[in-house]
C-alpha atoms as a PDB file:
ATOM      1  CA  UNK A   1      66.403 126.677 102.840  1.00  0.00           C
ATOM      2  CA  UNK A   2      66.797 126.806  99.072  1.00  0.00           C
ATOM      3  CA  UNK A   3      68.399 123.925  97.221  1.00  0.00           C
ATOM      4  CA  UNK A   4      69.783 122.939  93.830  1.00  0.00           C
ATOM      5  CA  UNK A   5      66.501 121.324  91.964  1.00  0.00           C
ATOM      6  CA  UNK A   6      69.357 119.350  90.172  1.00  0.00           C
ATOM      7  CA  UNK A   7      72.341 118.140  92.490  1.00  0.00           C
ATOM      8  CA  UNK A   8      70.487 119.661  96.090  1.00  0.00           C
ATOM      9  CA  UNK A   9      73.535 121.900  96.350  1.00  0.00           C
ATOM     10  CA  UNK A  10      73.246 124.579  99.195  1.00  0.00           C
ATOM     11  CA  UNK A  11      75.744 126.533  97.288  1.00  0.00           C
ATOM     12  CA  UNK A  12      73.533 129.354  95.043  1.00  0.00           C
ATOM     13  CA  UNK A  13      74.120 132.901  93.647  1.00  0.00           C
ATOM     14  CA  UNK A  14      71.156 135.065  92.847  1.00  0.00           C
ATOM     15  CA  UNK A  15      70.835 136.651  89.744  1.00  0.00           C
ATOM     16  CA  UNK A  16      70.377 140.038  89.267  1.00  0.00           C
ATOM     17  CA  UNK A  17      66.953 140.927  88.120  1.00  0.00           C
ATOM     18  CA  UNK A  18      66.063 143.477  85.442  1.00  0.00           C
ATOM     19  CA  UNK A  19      62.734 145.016  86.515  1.00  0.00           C
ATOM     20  CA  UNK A  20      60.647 144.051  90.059  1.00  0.00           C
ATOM     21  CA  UNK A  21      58.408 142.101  88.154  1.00  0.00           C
ATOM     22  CA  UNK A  22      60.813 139.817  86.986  1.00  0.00           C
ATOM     23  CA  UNK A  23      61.178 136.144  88.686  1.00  0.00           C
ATOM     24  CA  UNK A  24      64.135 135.259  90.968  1.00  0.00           C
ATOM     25  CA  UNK A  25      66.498 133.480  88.989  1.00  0.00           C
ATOM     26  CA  UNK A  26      69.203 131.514  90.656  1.00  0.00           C
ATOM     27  CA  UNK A  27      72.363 129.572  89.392  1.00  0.00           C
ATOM     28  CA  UNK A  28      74.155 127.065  91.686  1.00  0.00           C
ATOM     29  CA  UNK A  29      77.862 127.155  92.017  1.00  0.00           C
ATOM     30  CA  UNK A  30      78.322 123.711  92.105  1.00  0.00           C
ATOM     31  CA  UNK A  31      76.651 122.204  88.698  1.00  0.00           C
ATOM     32  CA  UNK A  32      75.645 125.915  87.209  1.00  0.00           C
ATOM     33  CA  UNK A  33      71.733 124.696  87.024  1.00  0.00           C
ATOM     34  CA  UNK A  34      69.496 128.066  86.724  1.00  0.00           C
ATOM     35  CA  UNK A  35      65.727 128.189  88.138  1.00  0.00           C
ATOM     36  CA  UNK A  36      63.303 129.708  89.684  1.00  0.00           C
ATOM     37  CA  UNK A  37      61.929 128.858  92.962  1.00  0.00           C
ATOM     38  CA  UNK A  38      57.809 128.727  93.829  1.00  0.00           C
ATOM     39  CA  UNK A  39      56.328 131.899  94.763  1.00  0.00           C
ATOM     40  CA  UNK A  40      56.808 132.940  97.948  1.00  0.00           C
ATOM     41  CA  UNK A  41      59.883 130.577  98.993  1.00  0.00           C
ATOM     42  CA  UNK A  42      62.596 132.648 100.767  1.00  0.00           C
ATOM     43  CA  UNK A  43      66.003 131.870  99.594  1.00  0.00           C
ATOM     44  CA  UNK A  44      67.511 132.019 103.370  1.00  0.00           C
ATOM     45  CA  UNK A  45      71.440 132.140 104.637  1.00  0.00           C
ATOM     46  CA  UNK A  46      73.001 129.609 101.741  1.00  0.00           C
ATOM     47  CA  UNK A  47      72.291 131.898  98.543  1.00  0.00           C
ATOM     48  CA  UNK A  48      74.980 134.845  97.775  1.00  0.00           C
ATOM     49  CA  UNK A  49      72.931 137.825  96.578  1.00  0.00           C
ATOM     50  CA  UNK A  50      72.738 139.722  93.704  1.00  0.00           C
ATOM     51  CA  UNK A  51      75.360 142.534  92.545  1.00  0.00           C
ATOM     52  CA  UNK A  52      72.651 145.658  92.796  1.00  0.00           C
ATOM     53  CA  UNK A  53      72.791 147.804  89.765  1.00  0.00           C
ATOM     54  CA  UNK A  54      72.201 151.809  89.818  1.00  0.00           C
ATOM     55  CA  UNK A  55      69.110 151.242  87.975  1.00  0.00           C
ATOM     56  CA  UNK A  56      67.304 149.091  84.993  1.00  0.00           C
ATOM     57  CA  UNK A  57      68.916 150.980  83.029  1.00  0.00           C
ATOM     58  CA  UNK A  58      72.432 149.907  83.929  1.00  0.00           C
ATOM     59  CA  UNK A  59      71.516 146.288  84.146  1.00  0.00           C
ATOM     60  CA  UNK A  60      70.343 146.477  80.271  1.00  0.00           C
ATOM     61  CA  UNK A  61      73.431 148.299  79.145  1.00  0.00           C
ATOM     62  CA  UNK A  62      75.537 145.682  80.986  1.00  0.00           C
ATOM     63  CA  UNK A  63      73.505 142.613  79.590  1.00  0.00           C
ATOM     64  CA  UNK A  64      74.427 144.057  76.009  1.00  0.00           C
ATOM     65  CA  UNK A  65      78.180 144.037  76.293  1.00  0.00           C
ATOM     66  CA  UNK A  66      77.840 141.093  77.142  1.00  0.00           C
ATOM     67  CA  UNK A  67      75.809 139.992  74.247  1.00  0.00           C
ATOM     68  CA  UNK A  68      78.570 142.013  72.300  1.00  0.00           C
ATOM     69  CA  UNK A  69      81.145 140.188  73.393  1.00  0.00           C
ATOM     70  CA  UNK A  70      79.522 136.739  73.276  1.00  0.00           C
ATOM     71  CA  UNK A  71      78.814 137.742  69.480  1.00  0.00           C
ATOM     72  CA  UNK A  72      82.332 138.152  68.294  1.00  0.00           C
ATOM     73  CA  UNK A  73      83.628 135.137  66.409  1.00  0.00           C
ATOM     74  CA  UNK A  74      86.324 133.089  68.267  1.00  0.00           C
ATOM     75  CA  UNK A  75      89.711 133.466  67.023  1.00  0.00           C
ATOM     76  CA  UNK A  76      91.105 130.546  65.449  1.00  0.00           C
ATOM     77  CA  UNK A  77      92.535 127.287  66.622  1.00  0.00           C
ATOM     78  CA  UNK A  78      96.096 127.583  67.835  1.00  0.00           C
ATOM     79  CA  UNK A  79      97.770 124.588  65.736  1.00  0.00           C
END
């Protein structure tokens, strides 16, 4: 079973992965560590898994909406 590397929390949610090349990237619930487990380790019954997207594609033009939105500048301080 795949644990937390930082708090050994059972609770994880796998990320979805551009391209089948890419590493396994996982982000526990509980403290929001990310990592990547050894090759070869199975994640098992604990990890939630990743949204699938129609394609590469779809995952980049989702990733840079986000990066559009994260980009705006905050609105100001409510005094």
């Amino acid at each position: 079973m795949l644990n937390c590397r930082r708090c050994n929390s059972e609770r994880l949610l796998e990320l979805a992965r551009l391209d089948g090349g890419d590493h396994w990237v996982y982000r526990c619930r509980d403290c929001g560590f990310l990592f990547s487990p050894p090759e070869g380790h199975v994640a098992g019954e604990n990890v939630i898994p990743a949204p699938t997207p129609d394609g590469p594609e779809e995952a980049r033009r989702r990733l840079a909406e986000l990066a559009t939105v994260r980009s705006r500048p905050a609105a100001a301080p409510i005094r």
